[in-house]
N, C-alpha and C. Protein backbone atom coordinates (compact mmCIF):
# COMPACT_ATOMS: atom_id res chain seq x y z
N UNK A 1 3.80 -3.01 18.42
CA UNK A 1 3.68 -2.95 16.98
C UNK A 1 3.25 -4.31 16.44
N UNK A 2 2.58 -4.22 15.33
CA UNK A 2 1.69 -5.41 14.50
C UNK A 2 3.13 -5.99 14.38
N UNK A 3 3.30 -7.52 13.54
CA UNK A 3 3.71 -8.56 12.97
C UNK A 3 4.00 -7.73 11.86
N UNK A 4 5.07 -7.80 10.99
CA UNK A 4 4.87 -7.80 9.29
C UNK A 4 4.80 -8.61 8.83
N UNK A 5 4.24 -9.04 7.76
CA UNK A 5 3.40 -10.33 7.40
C UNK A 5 5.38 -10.23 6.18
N UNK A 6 5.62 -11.47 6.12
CA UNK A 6 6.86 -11.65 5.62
C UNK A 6 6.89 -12.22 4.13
N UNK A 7 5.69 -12.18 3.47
CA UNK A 7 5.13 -12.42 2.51
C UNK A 7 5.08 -10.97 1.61
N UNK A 8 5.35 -10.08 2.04
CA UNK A 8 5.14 -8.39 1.49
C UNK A 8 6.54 -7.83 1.37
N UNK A 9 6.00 -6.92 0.06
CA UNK A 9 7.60 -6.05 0.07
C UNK A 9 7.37 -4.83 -0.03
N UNK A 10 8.02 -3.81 0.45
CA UNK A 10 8.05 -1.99 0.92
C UNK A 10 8.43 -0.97 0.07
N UNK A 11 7.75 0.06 0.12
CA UNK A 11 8.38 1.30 -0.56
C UNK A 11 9.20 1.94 1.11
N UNK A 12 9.87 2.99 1.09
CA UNK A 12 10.33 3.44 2.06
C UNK A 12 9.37 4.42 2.62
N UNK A 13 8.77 4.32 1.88
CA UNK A 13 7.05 5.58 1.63
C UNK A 13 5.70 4.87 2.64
N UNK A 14 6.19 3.35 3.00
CA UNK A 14 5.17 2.59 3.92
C UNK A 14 3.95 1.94 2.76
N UNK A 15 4.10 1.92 1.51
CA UNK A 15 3.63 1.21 1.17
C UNK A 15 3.95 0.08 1.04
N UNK A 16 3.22 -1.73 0.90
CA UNK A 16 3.12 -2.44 0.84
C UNK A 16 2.74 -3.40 -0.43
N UNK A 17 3.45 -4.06 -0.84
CA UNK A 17 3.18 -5.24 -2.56
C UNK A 17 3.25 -6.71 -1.73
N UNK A 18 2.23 -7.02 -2.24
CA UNK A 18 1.79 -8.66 -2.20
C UNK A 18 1.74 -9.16 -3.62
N UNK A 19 2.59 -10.26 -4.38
CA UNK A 19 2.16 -10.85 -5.03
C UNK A 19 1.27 -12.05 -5.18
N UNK A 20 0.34 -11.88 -5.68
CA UNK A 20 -0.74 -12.90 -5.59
C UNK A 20 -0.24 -14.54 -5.99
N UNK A 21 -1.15 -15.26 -6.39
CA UNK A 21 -1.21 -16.70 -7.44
C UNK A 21 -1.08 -16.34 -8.79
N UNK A 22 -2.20 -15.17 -8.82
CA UNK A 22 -2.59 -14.84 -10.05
C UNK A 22 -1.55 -13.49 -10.61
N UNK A 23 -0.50 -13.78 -10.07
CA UNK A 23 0.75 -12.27 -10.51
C UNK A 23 0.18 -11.35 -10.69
N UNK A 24 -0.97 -10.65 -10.02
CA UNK A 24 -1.32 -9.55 -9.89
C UNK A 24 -0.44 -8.86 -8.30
N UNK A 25 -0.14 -7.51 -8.33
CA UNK A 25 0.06 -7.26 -7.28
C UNK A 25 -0.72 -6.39 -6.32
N UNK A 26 -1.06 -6.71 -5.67
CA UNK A 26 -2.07 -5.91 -4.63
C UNK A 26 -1.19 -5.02 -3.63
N UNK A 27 -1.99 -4.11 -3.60
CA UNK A 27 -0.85 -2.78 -2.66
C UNK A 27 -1.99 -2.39 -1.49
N UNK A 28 -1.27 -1.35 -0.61
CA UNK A 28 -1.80 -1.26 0.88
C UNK A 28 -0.82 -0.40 0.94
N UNK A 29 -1.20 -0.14 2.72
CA UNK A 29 -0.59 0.61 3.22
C UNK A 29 -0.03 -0.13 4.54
N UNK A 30 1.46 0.19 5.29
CA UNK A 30 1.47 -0.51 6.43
C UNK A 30 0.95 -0.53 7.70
N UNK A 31 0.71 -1.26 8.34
CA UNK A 31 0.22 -1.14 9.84
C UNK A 31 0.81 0.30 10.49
N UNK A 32 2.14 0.24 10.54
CA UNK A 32 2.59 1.18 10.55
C UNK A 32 2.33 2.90 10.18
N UNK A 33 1.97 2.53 9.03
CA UNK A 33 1.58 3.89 8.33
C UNK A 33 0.18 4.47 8.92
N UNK A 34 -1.08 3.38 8.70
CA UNK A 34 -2.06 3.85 8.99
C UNK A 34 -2.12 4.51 10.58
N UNK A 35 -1.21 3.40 11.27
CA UNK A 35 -1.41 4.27 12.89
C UNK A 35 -0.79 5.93 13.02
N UNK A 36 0.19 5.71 12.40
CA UNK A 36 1.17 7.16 12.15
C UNK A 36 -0.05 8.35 11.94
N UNK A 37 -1.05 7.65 10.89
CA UNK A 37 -1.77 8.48 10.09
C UNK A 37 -3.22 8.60 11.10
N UNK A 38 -3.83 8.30 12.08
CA UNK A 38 -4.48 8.18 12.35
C UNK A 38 -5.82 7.28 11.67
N UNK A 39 -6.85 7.94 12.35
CA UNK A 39 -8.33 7.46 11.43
C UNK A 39 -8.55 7.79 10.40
N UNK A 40 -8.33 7.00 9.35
CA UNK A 40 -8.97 7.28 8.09
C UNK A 40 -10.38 7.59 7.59
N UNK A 41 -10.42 8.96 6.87
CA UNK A 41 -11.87 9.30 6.56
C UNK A 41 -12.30 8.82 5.38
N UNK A 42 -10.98 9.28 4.27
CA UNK A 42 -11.74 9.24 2.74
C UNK A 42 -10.48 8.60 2.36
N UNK A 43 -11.13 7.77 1.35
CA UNK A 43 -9.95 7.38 0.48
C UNK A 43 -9.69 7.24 -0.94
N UNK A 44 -9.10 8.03 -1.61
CA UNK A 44 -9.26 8.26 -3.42
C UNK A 44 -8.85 7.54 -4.35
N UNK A 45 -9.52 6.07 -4.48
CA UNK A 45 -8.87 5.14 -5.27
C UNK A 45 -8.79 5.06 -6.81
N UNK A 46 -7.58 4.89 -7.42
CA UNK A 46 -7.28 5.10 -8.26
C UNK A 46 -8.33 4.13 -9.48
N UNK A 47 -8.15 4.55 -10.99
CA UNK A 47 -9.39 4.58 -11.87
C UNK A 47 -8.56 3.45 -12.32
N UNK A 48 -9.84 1.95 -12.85
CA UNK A 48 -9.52 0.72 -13.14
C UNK A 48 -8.60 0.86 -14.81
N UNK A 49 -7.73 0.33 -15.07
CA UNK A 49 -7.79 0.51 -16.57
C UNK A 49 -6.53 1.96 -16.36
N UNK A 50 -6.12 2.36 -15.09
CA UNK A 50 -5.28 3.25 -15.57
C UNK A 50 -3.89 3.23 -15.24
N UNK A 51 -2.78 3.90 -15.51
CA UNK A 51 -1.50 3.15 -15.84
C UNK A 51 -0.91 3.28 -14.49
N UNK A 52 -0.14 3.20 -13.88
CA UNK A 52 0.77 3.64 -12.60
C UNK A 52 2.41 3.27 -12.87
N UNK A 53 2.92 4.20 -12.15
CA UNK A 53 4.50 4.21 -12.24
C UNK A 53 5.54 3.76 -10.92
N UNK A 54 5.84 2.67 -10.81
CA UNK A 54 6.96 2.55 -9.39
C UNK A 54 7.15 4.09 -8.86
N UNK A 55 6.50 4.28 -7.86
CA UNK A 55 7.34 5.67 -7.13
C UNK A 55 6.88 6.15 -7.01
N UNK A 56 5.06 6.43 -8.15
CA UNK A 56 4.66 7.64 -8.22
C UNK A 56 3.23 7.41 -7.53
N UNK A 57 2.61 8.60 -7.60
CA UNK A 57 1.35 8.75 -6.59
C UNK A 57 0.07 7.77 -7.42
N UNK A 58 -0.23 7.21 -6.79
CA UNK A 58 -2.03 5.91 -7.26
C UNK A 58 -2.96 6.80 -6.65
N UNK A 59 -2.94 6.89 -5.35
CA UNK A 59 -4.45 6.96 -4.65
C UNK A 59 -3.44 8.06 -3.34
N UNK A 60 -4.60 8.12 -2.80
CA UNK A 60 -4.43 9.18 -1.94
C UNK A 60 -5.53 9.05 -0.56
N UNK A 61 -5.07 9.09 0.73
CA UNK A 61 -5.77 8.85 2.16
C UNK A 61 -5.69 9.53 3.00
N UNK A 62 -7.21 10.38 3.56
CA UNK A 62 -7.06 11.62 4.38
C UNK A 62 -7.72 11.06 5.17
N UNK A 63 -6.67 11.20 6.49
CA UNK A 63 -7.02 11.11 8.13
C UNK A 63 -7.59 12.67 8.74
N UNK A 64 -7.88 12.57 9.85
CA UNK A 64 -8.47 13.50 10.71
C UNK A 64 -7.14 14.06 10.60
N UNK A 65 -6.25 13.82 10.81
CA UNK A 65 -4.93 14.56 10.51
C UNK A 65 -4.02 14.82 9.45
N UNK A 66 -3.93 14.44 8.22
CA UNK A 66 -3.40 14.94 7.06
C UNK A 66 -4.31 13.85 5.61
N UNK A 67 -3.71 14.53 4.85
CA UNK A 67 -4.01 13.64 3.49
C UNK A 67 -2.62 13.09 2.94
N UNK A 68 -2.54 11.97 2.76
CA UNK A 68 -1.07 11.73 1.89
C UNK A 68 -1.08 10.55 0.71
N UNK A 69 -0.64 10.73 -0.16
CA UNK A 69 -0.70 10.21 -1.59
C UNK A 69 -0.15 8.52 -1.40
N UNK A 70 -0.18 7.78 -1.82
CA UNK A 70 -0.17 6.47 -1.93
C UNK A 70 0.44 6.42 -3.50
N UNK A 71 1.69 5.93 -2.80
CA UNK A 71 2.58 5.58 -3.95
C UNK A 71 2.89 3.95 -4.83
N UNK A 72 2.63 3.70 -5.84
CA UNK A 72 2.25 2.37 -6.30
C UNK A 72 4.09 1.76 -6.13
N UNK A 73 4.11 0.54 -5.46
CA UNK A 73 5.39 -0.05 -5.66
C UNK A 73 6.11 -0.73 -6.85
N UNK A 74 5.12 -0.50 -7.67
CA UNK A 74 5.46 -1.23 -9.30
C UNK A 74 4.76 -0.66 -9.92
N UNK A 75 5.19 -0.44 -11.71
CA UNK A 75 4.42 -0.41 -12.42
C UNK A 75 3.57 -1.13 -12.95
N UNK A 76 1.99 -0.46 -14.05
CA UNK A 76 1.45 -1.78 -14.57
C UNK A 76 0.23 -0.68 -14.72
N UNK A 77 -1.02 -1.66 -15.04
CA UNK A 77 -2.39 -1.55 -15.03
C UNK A 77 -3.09 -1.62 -13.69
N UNK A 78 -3.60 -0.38 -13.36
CA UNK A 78 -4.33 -0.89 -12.15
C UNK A 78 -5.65 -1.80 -12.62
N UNK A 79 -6.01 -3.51 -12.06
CA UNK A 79 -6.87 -4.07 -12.27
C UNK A 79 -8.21 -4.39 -11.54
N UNK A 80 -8.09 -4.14 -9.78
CA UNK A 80 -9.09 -4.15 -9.10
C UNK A 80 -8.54 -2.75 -8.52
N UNK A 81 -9.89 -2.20 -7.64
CA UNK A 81 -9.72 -1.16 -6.79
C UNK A 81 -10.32 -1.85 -5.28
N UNK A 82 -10.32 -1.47 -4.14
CA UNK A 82 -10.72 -1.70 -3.08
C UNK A 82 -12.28 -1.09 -2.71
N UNK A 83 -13.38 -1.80 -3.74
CA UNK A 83 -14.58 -0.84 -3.36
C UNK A 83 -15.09 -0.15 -1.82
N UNK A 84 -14.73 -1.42 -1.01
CA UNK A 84 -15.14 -1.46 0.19
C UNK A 84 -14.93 -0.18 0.78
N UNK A 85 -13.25 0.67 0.53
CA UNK A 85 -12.88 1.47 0.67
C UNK A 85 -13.59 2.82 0.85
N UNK A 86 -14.89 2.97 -0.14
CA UNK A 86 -15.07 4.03 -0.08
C UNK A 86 -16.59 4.85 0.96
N UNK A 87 -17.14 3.39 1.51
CA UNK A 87 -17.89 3.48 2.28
C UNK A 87 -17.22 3.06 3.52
N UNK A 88 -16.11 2.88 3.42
CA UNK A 88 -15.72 2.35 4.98
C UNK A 88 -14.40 2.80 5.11
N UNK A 89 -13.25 3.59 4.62
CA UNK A 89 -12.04 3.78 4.78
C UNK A 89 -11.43 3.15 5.76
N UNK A 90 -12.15 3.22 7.07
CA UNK A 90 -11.50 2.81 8.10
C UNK A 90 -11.03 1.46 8.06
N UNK A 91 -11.51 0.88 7.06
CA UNK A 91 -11.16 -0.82 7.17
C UNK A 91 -9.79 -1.06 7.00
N UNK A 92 -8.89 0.06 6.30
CA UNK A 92 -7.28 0.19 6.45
C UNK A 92 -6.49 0.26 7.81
N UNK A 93 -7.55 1.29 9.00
CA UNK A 93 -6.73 1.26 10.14
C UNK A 93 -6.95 -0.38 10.79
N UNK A 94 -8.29 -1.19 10.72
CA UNK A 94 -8.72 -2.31 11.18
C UNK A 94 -7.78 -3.55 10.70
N UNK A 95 -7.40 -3.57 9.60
CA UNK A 95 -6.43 -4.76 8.79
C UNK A 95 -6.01 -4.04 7.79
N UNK A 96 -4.79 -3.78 7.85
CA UNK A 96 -3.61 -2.65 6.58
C UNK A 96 -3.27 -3.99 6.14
N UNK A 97 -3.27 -5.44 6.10
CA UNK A 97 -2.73 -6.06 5.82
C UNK A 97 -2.95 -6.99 5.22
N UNK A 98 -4.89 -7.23 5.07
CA UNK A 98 -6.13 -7.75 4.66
C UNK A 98 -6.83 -7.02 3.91
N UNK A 99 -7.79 -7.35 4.87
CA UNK A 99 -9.25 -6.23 3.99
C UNK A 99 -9.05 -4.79 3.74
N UNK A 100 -7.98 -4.07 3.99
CA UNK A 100 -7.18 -3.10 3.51
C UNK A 100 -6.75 -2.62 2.82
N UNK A 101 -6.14 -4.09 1.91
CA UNK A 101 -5.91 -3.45 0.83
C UNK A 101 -6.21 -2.16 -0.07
N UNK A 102 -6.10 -1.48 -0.62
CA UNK A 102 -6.23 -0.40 -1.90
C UNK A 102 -6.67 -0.77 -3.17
N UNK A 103 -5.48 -1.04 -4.02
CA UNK A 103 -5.80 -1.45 -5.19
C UNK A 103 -4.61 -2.91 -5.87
N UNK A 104 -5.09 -3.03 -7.02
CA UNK A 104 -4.12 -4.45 -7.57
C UNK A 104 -3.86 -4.03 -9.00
N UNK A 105 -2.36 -4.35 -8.86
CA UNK A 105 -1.67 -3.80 -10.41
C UNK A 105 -1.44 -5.19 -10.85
N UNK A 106 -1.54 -5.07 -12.66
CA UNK A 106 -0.89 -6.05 -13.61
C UNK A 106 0.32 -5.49 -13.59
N UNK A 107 1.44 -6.17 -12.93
CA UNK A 107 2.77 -5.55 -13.19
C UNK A 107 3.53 -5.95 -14.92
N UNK A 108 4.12 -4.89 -14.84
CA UNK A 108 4.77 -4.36 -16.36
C UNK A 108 6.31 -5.09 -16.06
N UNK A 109 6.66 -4.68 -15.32
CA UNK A 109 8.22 -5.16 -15.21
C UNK A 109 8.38 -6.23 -12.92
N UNK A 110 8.82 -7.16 -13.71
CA UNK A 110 8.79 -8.06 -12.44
C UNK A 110 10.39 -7.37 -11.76
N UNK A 111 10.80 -7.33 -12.48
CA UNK A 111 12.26 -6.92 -11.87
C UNK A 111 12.34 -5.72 -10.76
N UNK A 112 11.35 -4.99 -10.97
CA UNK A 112 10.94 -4.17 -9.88
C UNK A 112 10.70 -4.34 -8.49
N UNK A 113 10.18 -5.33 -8.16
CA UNK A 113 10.15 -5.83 -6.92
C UNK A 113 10.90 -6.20 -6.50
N UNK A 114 12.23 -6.69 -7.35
CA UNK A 114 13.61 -6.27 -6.54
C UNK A 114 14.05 -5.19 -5.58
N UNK A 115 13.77 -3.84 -5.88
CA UNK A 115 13.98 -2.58 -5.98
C UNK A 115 13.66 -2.31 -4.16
N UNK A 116 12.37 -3.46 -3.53
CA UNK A 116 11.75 -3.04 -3.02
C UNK A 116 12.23 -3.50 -1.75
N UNK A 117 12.06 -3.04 0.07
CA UNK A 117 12.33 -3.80 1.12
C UNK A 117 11.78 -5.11 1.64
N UNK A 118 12.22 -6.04 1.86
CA UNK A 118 11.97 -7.14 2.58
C UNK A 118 11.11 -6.67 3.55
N UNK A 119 10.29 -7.27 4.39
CA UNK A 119 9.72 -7.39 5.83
C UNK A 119 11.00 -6.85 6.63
N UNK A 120 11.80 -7.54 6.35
CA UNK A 120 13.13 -7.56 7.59
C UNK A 120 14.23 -5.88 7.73
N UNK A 121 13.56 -5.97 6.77
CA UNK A 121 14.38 -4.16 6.16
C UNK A 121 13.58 -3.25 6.45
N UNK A 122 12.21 -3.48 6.08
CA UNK A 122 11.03 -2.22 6.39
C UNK A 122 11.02 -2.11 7.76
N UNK A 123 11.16 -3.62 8.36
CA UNK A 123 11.16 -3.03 10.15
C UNK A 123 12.29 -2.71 10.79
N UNK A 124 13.27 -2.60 9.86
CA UNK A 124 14.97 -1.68 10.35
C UNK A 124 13.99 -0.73 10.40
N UNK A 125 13.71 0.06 9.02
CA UNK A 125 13.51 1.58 8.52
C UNK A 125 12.64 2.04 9.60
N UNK A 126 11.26 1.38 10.07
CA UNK A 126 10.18 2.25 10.86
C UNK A 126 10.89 1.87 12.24
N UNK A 127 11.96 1.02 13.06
CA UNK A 127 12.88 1.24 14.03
C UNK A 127 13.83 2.20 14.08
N UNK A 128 14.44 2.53 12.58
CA UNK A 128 15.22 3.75 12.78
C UNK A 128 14.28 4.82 12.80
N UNK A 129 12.97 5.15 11.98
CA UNK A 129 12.36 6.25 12.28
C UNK A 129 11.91 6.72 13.87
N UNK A 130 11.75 5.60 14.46
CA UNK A 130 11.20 6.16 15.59
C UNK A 130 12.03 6.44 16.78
N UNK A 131 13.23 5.93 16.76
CA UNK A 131 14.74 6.48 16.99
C UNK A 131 14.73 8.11 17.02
């Protein structure tokens, strides 16, 4: 299994929040997740300018084996999207942790990222899953 970069914090859902310089937060998916998920074909990134909710579905990523919704770890404005994404999906299975990225929220409430797992916790959770 990859490194978790110890700089990131988790939904239990395998998504991923990086806070930037610029307090934007950029989201992904984990190393973890994408292998679970196989090869990524398509990926449905969410519209610039539109709102998102801690918890709830942003974007959405269909592998040769399922489609599953991408849940934003904070609220806010989504402000960039991952163009690259849509001619290349696969660049999520290549670096979930980089050039991977998805999209980047103006977060609404900082206190939220409390809410969320450490590095050190997310790799309890995907150790107990595979248990």
């Amino acid at each position: 299994m990859s490194e978790i970069p110890g700089d990131l914090k988790f939904l239990k859902s395998h998504e991923w929040a990086r806070v930037e310089d610029n307090g934007l937060v950029r989201v992904g998916i984990s190393d973890h997740a994408q292998s679970a998920l196989g090869d990524l074909v398509y990926v449905e990134l969410p519209e610039i300018g539109a709102s998102v909710t801690a918890g709830t579905g942003a974007a959405v990523v269909e592998s040769v084996k399922a489609a599953s919704d991408i849940y934003s770890p904070v609220s806010g404005e989504v402000v960039e999207v991952n163009e690259i994404l849509a001619d290349k999906p696969e660049t999520i299975n290549e670096d979930a942790y980089g050039n991977g990225w998805i999209f980047a929220v103006r977060i609404s409430n900082r206190d939220e990222l409390n809410d969320l797992l450490d590095a050190d916790a997310y790799a309890e959770l995907i150790e107990n899953e595979d248990h």
